[in-house]
Each structure stands twice: as C-alpha cells, then as structure tokens.
PDB file of N, CA and C in Angstrom:
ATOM      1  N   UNK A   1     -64.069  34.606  37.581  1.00  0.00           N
ATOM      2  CA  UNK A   1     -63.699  34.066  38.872  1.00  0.00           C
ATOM      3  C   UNK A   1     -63.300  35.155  39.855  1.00  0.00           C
ATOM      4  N   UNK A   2     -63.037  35.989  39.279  1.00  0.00           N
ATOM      5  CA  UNK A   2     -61.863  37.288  40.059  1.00  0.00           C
ATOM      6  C   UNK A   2     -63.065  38.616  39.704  1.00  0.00           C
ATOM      7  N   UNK A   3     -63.798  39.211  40.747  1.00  0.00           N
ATOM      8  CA  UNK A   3     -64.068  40.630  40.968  1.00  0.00           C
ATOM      9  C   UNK A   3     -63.050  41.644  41.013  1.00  0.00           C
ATOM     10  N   UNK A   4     -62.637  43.190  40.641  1.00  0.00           N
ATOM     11  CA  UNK A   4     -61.207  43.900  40.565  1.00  0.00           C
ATOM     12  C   UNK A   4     -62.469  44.815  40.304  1.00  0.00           C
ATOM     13  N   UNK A   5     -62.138  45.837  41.925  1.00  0.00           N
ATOM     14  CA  UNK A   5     -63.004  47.123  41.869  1.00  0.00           C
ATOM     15  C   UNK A   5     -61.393  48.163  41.924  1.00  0.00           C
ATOM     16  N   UNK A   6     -61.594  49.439  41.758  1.00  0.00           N
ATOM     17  CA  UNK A   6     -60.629  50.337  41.947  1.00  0.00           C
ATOM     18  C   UNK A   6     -60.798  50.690  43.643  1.00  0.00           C
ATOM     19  N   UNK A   7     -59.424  50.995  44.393  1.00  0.00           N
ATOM     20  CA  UNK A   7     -59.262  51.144  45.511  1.00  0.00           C
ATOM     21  C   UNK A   7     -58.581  50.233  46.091  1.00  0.00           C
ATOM     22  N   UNK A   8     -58.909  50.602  47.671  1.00  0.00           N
ATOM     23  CA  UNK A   8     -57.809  49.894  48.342  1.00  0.00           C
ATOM     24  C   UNK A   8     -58.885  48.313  48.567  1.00  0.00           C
ATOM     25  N   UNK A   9     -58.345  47.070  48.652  1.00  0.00           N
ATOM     26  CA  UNK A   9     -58.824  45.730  48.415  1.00  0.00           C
ATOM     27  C   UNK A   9     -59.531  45.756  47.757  1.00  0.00           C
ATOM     28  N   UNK A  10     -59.312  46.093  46.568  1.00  0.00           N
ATOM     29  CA  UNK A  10     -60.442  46.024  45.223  1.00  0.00           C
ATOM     30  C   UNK A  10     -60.206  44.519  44.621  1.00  0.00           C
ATOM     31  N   UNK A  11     -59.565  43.608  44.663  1.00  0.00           N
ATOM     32  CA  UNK A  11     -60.232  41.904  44.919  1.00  0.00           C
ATOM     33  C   UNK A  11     -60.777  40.746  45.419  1.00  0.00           C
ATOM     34  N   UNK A  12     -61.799  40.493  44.417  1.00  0.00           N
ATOM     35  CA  UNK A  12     -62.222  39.499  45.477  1.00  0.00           C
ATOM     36  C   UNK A  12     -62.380  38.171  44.810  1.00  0.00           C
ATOM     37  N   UNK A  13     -62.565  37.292  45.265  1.00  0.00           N
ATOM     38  CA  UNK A  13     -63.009  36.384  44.461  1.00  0.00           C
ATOM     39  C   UNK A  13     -64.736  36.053  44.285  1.00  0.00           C
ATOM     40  N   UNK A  14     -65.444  36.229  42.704  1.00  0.00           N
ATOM     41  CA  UNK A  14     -66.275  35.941  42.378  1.00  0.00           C
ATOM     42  C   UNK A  14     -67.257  34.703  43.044  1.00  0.00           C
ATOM     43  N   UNK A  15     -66.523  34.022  43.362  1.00  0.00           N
ATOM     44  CA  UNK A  15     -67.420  32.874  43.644  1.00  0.00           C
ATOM     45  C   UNK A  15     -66.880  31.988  44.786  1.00  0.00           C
ATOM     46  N   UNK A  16     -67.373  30.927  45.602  1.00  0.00           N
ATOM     47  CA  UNK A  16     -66.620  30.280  46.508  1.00  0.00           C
ATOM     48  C   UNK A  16     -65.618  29.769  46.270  1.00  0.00           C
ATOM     49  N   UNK A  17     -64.566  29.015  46.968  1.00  0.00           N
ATOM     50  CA  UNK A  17     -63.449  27.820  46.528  1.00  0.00           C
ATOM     51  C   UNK A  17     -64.712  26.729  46.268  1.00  0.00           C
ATOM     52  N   UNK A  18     -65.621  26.288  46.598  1.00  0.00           N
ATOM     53  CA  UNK A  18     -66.139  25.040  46.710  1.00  0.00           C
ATOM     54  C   UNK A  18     -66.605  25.338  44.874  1.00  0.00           C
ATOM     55  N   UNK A  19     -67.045  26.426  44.799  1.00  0.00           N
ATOM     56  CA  UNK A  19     -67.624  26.542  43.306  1.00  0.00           C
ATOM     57  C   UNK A  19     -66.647  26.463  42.180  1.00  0.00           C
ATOM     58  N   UNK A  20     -65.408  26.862  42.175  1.00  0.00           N
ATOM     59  CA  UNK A  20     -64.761  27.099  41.620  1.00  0.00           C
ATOM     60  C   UNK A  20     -63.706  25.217  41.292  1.00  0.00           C
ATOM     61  N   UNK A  21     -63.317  25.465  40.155  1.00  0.00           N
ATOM     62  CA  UNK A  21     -62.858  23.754  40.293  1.00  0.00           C
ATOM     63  C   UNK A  21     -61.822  24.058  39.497  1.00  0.00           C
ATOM     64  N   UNK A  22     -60.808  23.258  39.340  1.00  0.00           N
ATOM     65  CA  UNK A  22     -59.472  23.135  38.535  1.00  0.00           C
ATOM     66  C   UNK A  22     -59.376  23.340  36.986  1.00  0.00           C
ATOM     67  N   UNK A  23     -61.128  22.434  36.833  1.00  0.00           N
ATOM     68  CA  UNK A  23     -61.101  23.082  34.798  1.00  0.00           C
ATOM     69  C   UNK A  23     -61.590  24.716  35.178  1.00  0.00           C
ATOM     70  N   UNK A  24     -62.038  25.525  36.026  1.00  0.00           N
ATOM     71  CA  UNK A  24     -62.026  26.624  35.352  1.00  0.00           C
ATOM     72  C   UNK A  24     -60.980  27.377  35.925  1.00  0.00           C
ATOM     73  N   UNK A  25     -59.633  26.998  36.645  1.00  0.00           N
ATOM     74  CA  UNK A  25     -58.716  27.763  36.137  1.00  0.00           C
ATOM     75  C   UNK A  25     -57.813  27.813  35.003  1.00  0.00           C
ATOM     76  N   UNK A  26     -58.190  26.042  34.923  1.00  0.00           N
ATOM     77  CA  UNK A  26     -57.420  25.571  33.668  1.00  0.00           C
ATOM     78  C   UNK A  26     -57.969  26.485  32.530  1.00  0.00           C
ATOM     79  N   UNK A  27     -58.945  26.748  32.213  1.00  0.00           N
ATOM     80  CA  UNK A  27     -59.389  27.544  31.074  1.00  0.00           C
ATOM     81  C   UNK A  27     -59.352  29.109  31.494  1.00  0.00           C
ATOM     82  N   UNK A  28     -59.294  29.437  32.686  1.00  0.00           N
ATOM     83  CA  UNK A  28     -58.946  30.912  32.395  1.00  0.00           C
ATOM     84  C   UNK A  28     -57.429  31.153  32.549  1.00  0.00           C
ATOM     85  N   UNK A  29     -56.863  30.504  32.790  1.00  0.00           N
ATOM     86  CA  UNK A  29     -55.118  30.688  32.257  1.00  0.00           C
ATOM     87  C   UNK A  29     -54.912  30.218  30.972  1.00  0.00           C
ATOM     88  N   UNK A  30     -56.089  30.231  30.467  1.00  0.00           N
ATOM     89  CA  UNK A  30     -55.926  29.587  29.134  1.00  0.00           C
ATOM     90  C   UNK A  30     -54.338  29.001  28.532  1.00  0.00           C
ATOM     91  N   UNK A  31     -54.033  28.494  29.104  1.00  0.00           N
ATOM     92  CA  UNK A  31     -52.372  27.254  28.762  1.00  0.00           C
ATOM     93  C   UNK A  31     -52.841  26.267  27.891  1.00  0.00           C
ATOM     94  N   UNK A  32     -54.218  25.934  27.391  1.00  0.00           N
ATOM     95  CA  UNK A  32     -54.377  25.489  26.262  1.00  0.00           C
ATOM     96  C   UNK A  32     -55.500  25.864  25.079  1.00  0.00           C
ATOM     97  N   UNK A  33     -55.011  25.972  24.027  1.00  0.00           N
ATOM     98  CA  UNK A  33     -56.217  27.017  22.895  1.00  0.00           C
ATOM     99  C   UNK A  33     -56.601  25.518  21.962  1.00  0.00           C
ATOM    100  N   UNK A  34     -57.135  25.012  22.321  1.00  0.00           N
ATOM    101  CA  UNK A  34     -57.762  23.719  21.632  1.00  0.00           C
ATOM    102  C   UNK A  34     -58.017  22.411  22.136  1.00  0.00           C
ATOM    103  N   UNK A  35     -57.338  22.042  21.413  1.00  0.00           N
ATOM    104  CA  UNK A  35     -56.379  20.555  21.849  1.00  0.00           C
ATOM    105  C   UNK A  35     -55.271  20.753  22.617  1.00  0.00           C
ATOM    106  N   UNK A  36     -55.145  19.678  23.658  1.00  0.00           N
ATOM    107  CA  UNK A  36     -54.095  19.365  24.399  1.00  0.00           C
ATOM    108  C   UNK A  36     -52.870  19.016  23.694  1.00  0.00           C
ATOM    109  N   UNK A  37     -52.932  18.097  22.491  1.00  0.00           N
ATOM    110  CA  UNK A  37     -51.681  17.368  22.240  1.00  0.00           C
ATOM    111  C   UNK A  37     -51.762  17.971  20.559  1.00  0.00           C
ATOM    112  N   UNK A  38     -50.480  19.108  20.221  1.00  0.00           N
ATOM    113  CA  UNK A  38     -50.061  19.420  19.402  1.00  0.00           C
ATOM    114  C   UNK A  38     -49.065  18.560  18.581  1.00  0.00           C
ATOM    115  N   UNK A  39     -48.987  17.901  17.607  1.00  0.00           N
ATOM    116  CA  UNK A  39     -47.681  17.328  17.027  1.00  0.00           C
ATOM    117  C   UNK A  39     -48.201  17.160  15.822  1.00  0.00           C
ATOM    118  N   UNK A  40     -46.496  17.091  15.333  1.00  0.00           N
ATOM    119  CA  UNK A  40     -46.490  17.125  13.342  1.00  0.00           C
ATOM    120  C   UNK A  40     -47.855  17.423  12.612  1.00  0.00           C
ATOM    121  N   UNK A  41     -47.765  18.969  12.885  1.00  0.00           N
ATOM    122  CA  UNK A  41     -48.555  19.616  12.043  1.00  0.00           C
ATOM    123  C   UNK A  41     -48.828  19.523  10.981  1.00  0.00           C
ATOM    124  N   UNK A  42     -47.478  19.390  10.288  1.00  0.00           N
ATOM    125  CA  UNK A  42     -47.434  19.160   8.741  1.00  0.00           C
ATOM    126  C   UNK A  42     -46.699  17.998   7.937  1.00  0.00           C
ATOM    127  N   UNK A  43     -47.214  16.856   8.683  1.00  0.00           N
ATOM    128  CA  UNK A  43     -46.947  15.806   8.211  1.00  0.00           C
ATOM    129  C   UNK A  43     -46.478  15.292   6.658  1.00  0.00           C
ATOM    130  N   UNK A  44     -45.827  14.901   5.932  1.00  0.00           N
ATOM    131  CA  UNK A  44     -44.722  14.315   4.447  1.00  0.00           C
ATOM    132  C   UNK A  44     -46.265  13.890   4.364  1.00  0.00           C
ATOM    133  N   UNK A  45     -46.905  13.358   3.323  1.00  0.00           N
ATOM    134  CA  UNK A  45     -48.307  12.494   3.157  1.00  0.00           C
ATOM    135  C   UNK A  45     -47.285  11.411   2.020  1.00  0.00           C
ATOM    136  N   UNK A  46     -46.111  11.460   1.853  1.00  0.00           N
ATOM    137  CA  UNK A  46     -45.538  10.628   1.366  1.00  0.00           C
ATOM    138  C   UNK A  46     -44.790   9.680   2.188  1.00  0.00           C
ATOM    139  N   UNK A  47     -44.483   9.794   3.419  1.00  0.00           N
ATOM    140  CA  UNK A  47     -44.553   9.082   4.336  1.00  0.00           C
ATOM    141  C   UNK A  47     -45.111   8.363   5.294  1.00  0.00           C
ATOM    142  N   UNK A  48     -44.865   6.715   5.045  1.00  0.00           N
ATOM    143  CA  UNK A  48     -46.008   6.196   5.645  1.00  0.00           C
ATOM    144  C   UNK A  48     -46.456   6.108   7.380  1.00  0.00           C
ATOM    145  N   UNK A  49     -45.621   6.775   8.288  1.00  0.00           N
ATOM    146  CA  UNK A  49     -46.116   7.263   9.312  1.00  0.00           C
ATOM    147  C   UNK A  49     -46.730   8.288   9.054  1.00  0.00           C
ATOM    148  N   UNK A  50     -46.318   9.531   8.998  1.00  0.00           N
ATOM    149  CA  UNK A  50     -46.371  10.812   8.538  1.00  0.00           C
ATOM    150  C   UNK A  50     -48.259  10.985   7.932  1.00  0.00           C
ATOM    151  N   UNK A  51     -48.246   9.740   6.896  1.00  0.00           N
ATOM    152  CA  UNK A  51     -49.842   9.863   6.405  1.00  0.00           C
ATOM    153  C   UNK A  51     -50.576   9.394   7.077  1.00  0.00           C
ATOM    154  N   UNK A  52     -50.357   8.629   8.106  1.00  0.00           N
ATOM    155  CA  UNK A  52     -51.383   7.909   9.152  1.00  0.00           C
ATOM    156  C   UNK A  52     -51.458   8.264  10.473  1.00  0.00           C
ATOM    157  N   UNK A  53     -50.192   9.316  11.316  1.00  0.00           N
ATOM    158  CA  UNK A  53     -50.098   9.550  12.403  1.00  0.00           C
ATOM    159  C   UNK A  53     -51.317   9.993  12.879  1.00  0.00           C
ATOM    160  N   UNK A  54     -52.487  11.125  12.016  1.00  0.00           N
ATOM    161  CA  UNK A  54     -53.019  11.377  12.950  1.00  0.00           C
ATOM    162  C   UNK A  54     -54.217  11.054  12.963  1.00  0.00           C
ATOM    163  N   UNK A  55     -55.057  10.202  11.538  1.00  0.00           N
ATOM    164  CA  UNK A  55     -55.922   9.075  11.736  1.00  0.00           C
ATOM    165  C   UNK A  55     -55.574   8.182  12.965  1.00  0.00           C
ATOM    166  N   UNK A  56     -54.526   7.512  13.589  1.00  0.00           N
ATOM    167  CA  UNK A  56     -54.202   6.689  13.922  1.00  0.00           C
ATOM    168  C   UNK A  56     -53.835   7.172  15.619  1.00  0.00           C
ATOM    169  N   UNK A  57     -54.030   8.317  15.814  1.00  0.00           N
ATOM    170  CA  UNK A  57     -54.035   8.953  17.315  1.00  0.00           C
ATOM    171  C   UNK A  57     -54.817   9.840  17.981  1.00  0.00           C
ATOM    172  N   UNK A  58     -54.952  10.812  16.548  1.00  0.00           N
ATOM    173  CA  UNK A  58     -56.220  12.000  17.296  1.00  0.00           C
ATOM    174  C   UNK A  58     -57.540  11.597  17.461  1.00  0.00           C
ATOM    175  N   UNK A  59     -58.345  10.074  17.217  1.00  0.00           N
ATOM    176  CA  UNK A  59     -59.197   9.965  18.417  1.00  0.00           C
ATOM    177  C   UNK A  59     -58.788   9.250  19.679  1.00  0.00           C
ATOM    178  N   UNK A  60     -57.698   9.115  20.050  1.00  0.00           N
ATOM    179  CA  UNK A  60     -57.224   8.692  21.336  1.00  0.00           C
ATOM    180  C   UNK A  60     -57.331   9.677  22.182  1.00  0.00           C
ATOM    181  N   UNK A  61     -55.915  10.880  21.374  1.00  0.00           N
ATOM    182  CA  UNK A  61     -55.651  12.279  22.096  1.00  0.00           C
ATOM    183  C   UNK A  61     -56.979  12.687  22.437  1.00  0.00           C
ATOM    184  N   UNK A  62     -57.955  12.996  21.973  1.00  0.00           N
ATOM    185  CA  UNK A  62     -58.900  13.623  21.961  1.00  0.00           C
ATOM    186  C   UNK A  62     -59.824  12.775  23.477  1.00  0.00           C
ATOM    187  N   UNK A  63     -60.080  11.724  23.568  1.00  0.00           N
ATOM    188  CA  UNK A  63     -60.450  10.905  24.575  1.00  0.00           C
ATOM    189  C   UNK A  63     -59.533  11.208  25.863  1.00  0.00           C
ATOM    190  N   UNK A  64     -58.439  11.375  25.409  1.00  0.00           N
ATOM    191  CA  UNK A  64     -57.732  11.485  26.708  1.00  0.00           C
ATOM    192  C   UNK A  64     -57.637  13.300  27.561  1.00  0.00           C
ATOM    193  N   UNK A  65     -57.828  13.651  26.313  1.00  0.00           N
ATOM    194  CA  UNK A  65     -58.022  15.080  27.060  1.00  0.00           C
ATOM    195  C   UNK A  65     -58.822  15.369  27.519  1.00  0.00           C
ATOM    196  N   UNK A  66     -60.062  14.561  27.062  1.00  0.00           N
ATOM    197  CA  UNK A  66     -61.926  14.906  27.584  1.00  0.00           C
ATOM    198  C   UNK A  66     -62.207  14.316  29.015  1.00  0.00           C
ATOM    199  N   UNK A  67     -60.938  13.222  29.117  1.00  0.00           N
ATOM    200  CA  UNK A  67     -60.934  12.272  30.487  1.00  0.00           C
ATOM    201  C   UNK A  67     -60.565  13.185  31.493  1.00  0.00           C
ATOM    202  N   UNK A  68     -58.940  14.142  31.316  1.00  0.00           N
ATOM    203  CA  UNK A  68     -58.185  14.966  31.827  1.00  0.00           C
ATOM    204  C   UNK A  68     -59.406  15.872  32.298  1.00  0.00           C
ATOM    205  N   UNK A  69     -59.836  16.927  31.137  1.00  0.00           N
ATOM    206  CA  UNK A  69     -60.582  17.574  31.539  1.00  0.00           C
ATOM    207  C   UNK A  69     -61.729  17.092  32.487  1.00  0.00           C
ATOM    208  N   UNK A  70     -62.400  16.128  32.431  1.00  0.00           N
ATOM    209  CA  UNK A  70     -63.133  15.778  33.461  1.00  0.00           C
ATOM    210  C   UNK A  70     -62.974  15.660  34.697  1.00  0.00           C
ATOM    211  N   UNK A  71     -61.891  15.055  34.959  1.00  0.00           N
ATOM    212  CA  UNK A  71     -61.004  15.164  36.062  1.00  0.00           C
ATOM    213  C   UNK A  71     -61.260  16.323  36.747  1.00  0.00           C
ATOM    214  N   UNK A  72     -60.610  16.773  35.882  1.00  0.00           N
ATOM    215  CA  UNK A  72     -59.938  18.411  36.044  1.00  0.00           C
ATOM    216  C   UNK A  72     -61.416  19.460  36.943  1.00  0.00           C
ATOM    217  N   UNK A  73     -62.890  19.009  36.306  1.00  0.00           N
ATOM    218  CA  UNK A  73     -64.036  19.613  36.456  1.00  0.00           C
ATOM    219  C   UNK A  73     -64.418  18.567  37.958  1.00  0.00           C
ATOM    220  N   UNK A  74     -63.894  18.197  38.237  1.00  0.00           N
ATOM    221  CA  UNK A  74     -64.683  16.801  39.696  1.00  0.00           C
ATOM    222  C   UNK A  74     -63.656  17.400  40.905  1.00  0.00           C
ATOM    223  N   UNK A  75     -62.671  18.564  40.596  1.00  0.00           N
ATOM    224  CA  UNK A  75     -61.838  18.830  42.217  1.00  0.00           C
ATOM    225  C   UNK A  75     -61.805  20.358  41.733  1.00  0.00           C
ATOM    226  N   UNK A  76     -62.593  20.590  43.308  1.00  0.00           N
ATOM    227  CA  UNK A  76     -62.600  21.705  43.420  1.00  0.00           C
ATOM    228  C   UNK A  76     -60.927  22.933  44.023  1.00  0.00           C
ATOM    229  N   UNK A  77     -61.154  23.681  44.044  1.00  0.00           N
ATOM    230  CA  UNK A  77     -60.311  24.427  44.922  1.00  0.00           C
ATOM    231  C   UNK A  77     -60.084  24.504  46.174  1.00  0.00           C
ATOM    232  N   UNK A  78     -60.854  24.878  46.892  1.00  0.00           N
ATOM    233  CA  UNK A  78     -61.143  24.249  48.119  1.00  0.00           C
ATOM    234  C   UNK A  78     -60.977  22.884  48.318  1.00  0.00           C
ATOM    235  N   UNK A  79     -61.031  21.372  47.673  1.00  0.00           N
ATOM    236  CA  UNK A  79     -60.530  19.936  48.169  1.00  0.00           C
ATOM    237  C   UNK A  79     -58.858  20.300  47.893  1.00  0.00           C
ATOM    238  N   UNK A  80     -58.347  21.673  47.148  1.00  0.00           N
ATOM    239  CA  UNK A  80     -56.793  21.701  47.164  1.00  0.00           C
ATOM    240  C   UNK A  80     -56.506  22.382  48.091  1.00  0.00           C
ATOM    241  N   UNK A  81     -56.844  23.500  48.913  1.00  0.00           N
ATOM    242  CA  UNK A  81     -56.908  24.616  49.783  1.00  0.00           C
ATOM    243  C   UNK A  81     -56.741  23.459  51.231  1.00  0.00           C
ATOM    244  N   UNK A  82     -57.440  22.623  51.489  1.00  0.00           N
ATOM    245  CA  UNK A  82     -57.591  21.986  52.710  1.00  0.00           C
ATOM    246  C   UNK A  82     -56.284  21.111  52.755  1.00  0.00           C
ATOM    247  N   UNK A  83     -55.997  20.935  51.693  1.00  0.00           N
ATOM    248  CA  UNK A  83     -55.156  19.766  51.678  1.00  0.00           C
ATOM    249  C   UNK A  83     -53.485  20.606  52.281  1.00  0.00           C
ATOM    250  N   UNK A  84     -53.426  21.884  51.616  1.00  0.00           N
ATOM    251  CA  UNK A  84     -52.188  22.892  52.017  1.00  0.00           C
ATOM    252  C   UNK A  84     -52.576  23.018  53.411  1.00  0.00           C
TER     253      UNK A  84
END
C-alpha cells in the first residue's frame, strides 16, 4: 500500500484511496493472524460445555468473520476520507 524511497518525501502511497479498502488495512496491520474469535483453547473434554463449545460455535464464528471481512472489502478509504 505504502511506497518508502530514501530522501526527503520518500512516501507515497502505492495506490489510490478509491483502490485501497478497509480489509487491506485490516490485513496489513495484521491485528488478526487467523481467526477473529480466539477462546478456550484448551478446553476439559470432560466437561460437557468444554467438549462441545467449539463444534457448537466455530462454524458461526467463522461465518461471522467472513461477513465482517466482507464488509470490511465493500468501503473504501476514500468513502472514509470524505466523510472526515
């Protein structure tokens, strides 16, 4: 997204605001390395939440992050730039 030459105004930006959209800053600040929704990693399997939590959510989570992200890919920088 970001050109960085040596000198004086050695940045620029790679590409327009109109090109550029919210999932790809979201992914180059990388603030998330997978999945969105981390929890009980290491679930008791002797407990009967614990053994079902994540049959019973991670294809939700997973739907809901693909929604987010979509979102996220439909507004550009520029529809945020105008709005400031």
């Amino acid at each position: 997204m970001i050109d960085i030459s040596r000198g004086r105004g050695g940045m620029k930006l790679a590409k327009s605001l109109e090109e550029i959209t919210l999932y790809d800053v979201y992914k180059a600040v990388d603030c998330v390395n997978g999945n969105l929704f981390h929890f009980h990693e290491n679930p008791n399997p002797k407990c009967p939440v614990g053994k079902n939590i994540h049959s019973a959510l991670d294809g939700s989570l997973l739907e809901i992050q693909k929604t987010f992200e979509d979102k996220l890919k439909s507004i550009t920088v520029n529809e945020i730039a105008e709005k400031i």
